[in-house]
C-alpha atoms as a PDB file:
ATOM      1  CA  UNK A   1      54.090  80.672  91.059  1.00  0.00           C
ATOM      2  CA  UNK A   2      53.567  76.951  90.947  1.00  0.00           C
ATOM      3  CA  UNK A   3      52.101  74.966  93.405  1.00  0.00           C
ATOM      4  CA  UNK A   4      55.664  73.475  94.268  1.00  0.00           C
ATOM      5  CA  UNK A   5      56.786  76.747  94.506  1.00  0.00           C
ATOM      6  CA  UNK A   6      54.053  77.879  97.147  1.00  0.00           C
ATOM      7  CA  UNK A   7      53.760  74.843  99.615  1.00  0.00           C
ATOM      8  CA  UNK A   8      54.767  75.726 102.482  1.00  0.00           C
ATOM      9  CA  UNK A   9      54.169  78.716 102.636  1.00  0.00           C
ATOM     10  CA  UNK A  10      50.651  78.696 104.568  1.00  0.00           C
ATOM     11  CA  UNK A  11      50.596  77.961 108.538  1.00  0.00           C
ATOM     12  CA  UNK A  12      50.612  74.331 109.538  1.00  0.00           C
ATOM     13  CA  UNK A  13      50.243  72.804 112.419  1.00  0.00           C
ATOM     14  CA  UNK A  14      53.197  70.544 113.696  1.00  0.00           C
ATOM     15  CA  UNK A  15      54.367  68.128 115.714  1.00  0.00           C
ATOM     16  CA  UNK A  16      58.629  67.791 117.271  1.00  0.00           C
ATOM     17  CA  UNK A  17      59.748  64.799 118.736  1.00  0.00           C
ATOM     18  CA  UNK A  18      62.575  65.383 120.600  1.00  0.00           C
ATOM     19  CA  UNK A  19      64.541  63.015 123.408  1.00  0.00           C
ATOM     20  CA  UNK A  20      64.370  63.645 127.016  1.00  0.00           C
ATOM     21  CA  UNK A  21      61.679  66.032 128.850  1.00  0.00           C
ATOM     22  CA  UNK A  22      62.425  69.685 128.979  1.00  0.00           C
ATOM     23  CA  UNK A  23      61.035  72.039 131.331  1.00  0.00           C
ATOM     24  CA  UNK A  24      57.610  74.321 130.750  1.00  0.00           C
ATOM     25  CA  UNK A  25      59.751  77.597 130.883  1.00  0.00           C
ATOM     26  CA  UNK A  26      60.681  76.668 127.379  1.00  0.00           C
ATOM     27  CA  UNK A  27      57.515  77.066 126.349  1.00  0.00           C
ATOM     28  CA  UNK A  28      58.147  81.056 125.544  1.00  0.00           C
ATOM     29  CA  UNK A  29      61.622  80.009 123.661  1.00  0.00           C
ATOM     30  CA  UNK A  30      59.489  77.469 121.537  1.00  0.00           C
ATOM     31  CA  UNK A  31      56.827  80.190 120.425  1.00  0.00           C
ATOM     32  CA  UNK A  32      54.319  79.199 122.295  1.00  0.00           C
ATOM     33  CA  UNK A  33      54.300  75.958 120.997  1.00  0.00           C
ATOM     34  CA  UNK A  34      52.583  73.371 123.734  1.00  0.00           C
ATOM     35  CA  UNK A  35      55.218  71.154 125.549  1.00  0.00           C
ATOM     36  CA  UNK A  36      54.215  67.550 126.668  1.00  0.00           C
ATOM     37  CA  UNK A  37      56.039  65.179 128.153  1.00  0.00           C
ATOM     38  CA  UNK A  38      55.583  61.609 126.856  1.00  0.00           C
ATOM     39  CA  UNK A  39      55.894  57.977 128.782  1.00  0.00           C
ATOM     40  CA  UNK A  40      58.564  57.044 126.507  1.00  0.00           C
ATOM     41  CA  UNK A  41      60.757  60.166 128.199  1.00  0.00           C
ATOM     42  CA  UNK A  42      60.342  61.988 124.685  1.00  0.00           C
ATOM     43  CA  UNK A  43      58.731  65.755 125.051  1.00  0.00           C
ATOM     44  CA  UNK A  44      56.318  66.634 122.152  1.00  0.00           C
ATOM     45  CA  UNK A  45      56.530  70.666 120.964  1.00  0.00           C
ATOM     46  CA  UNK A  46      52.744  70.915 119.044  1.00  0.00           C
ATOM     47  CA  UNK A  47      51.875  74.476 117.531  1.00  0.00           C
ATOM     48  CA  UNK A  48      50.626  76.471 115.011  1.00  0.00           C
ATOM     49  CA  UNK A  49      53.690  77.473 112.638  1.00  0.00           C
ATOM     50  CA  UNK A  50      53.279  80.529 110.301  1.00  0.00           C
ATOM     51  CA  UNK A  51      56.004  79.343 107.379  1.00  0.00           C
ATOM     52  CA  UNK A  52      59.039  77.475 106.710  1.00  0.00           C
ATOM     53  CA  UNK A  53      60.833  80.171 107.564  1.00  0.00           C
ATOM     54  CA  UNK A  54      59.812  79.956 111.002  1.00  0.00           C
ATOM     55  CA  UNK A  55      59.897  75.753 111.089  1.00  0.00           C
ATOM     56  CA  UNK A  56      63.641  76.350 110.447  1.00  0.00           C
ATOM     57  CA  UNK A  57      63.741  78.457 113.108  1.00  0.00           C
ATOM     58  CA  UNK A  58      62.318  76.099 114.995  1.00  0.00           C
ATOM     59  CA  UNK A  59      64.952  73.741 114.014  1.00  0.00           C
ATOM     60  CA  UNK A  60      67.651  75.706 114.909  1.00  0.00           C
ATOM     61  CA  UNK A  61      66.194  76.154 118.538  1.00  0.00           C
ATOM     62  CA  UNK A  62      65.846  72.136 118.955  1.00  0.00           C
ATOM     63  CA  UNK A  63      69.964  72.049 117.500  1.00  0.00           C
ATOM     64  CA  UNK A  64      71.035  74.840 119.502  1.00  0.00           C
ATOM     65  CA  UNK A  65      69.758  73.312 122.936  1.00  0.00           C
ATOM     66  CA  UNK A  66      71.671  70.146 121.909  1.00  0.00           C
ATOM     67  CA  UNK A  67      68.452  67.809 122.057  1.00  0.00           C
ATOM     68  CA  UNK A  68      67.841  65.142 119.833  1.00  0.00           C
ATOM     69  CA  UNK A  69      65.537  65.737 117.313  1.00  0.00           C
ATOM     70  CA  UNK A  70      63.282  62.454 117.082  1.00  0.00           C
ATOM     71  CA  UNK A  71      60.679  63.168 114.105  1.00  0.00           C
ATOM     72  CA  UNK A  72      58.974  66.261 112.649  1.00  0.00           C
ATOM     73  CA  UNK A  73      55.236  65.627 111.233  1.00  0.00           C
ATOM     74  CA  UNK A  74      52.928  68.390 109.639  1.00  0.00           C
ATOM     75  CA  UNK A  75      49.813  66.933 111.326  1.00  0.00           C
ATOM     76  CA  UNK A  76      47.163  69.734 110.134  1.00  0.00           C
ATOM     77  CA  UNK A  77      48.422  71.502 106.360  1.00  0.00           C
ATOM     78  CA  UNK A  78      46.300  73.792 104.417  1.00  0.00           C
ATOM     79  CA  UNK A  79      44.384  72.969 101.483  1.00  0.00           C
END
């Protein structure tokens, strides 16, 4: 497999922007993933994420609640 091929595949740790502050009971929706809410009235979802798989998953969750997504960052990849 080329190295294309497998990035992406490793867990990464990443950061969702999204607009407007949602409640701590969504932590358990969100994986797990730690909820903070920011000055700017943004909440920040920051977590460990096992694949892509699961970041679309992820995704999906942020669409499905009908917030807007802000920005996605990888903020600690693999080697």
């Amino acid at each position: 497999m080329s190295d294309q091929g497998s990035r992406g595949q490793a867990p990464a740790r990443y950061e969702l922007r999204i607009d407007g502050h949602l409640d701590d009971h969504w932590t358990a929706w969100f994986d797990d993933l730690t909820l903070t809410h920011e000055n700017d009235g943004t909440t920040t979802l920051c977590g460990l994420v096992p694949d892509q798989a699961a970041l679309h998953g992820l995704l999906a969750k942020v669409r499905d609640l009908g917030a807007t997504l802000i920005s996605v960052e990888v903020i600690d990849a693999p080697d």
